[in-house]
C-alpha atoms as a PDB file:
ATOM      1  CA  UNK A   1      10.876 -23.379 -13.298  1.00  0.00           C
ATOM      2  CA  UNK A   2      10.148 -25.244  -9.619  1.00  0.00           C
ATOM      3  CA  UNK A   3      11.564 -22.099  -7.909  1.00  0.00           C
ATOM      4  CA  UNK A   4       9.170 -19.395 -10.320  1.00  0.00           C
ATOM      5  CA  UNK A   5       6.263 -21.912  -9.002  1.00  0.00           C
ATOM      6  CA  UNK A   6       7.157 -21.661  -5.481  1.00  0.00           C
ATOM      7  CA  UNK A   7       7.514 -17.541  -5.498  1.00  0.00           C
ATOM      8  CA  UNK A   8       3.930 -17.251  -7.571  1.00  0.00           C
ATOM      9  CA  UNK A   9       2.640 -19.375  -4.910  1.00  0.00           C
ATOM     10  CA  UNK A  10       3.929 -17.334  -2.112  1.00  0.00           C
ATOM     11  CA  UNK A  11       2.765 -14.153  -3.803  1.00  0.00           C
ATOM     12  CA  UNK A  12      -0.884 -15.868  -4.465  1.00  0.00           C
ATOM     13  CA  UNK A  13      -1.077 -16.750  -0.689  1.00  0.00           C
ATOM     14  CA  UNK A  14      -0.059 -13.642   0.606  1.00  0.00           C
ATOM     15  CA  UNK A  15      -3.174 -12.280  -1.687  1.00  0.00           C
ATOM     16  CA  UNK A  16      -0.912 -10.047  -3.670  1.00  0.00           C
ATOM     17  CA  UNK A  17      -1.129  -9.354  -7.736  1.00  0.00           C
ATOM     18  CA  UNK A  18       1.070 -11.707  -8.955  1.00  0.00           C
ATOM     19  CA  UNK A  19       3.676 -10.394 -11.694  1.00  0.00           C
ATOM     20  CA  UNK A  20       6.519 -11.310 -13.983  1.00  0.00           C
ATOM     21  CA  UNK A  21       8.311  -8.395 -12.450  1.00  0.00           C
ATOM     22  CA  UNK A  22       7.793  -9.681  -9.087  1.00  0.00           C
ATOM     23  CA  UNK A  23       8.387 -13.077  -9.581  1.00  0.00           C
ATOM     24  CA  UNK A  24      11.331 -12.180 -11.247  1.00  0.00           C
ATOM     25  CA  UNK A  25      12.647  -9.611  -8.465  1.00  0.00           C
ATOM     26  CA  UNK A  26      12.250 -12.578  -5.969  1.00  0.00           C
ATOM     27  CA  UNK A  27      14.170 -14.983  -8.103  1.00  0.00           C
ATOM     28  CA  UNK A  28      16.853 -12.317  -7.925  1.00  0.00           C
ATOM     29  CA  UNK A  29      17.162 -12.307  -4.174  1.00  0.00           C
ATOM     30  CA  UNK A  30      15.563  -8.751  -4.450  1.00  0.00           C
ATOM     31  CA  UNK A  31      13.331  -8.081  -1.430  1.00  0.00           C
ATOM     32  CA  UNK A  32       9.276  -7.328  -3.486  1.00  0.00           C
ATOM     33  CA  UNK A  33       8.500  -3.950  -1.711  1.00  0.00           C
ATOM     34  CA  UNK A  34       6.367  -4.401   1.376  1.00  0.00           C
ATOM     35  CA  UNK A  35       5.369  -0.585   2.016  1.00  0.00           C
ATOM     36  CA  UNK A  36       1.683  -0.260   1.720  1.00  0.00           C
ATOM     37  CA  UNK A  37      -0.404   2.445   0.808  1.00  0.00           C
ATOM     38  CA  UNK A  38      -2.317   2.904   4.614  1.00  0.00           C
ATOM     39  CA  UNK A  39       1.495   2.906   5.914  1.00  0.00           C
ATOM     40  CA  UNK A  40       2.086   5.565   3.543  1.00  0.00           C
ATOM     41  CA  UNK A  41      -0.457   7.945   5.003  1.00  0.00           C
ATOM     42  CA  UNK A  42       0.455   6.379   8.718  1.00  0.00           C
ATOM     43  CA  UNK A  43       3.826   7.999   8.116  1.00  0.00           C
ATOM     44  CA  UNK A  44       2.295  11.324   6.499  1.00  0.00           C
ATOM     45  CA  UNK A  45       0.432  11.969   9.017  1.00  0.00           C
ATOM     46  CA  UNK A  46       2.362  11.502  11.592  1.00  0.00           C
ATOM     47  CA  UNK A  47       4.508  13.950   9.989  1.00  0.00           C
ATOM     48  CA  UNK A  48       1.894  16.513  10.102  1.00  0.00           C
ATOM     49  CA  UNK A  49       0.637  15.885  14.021  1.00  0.00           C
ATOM     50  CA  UNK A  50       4.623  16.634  14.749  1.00  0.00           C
ATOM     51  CA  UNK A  51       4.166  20.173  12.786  1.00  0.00           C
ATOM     52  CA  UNK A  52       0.432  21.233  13.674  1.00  0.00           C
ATOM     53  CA  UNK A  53       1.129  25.334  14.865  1.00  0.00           C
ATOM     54  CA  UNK A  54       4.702  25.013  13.318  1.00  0.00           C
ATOM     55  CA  UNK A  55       2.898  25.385   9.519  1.00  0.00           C
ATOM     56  CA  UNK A  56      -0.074  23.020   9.614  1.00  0.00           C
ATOM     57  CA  UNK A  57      -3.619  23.349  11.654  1.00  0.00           C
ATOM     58  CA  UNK A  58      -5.676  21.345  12.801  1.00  0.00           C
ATOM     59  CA  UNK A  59      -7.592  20.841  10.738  1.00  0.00           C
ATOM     60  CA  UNK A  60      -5.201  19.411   8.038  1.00  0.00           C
ATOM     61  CA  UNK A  61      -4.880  16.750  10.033  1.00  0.00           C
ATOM     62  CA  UNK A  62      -8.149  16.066  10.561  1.00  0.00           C
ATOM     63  CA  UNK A  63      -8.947  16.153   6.594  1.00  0.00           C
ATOM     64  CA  UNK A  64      -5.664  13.577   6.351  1.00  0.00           C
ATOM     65  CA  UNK A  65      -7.334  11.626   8.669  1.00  0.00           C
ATOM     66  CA  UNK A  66     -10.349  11.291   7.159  1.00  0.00           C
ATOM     67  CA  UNK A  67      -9.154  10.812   3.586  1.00  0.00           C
ATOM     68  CA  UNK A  68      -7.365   7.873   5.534  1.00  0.00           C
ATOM     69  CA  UNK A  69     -10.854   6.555   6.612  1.00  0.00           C
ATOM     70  CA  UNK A  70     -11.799   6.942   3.094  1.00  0.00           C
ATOM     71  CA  UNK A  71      -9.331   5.016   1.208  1.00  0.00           C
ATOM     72  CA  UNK A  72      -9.702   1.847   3.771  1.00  0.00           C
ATOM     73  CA  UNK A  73     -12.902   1.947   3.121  1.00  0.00           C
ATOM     74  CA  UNK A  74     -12.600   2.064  -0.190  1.00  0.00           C
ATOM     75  CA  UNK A  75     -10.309  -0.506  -0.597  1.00  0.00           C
ATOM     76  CA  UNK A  76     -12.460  -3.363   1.659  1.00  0.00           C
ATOM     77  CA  UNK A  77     -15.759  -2.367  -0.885  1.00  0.00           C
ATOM     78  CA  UNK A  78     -14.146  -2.325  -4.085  1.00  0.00           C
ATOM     79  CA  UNK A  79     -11.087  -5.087  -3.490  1.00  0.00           C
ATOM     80  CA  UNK A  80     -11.704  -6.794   0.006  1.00  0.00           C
ATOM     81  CA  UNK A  81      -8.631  -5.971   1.208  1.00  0.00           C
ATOM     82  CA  UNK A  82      -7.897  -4.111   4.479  1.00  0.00           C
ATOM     83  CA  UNK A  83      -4.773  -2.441   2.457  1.00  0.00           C
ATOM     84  CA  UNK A  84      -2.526  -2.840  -1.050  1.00  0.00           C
ATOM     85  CA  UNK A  85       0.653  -2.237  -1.487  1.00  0.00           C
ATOM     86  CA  UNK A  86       2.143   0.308  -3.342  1.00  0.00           C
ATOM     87  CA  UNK A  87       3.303  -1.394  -6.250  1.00  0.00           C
ATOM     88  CA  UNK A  88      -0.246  -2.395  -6.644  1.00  0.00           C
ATOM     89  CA  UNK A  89      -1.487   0.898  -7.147  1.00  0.00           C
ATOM     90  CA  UNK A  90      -2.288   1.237 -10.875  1.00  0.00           C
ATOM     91  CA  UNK A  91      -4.558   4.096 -12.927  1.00  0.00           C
ATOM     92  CA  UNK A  92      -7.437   1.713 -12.222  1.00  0.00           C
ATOM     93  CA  UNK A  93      -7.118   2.131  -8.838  1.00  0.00           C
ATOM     94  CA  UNK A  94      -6.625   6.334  -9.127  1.00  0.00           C
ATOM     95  CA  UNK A  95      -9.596   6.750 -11.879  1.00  0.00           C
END
């Protein structure tokens, strides 16, 4: 019981949601998923710079980069958070 204590703690200080699942998947020795959802589109777009004239214009990227722009600011108004991770991301957060 000590040990579930310490991990909600952890996860409450690192300003996550705080789970069974989680709490349980660090019990476990299972590593709680650290990916984010800015990361995400990090990595997508830099897939798509790497391919602009080789299938993708411009301006794709540009709209990519914007929706990028969009969801941080999203995410400081509506949760205060610079970025959430993606096993955060819940039909709230989509609707």
């Amino acid at each position: 019981m000590a040990k579930a204590k310490e991990y909600y703690r952890f996860l409450y200080d690192k300003n996550e949601s705080v789970t069974v699942l989680k709490i349980a998947d660090l019990m476990k020795g299972k590593n709680v998923s650290d990916k984010t959802l800015l990361w995400l589109c990090d990595k997508y777009i830099s897939k798509i710079s790497n391919l602009i004239d080789n299938g993708y214009a411009d301006a794709t990227l540009t709209r990519y980069q914007t929706t990028k722009r969009h969801i941080e600011a999203f995410l400081k108004k509506k949760y205060r958070k610079n970025d959430i991770l993606i096993t955060d991301l819940n039909y709230e957060f989509i609707s």
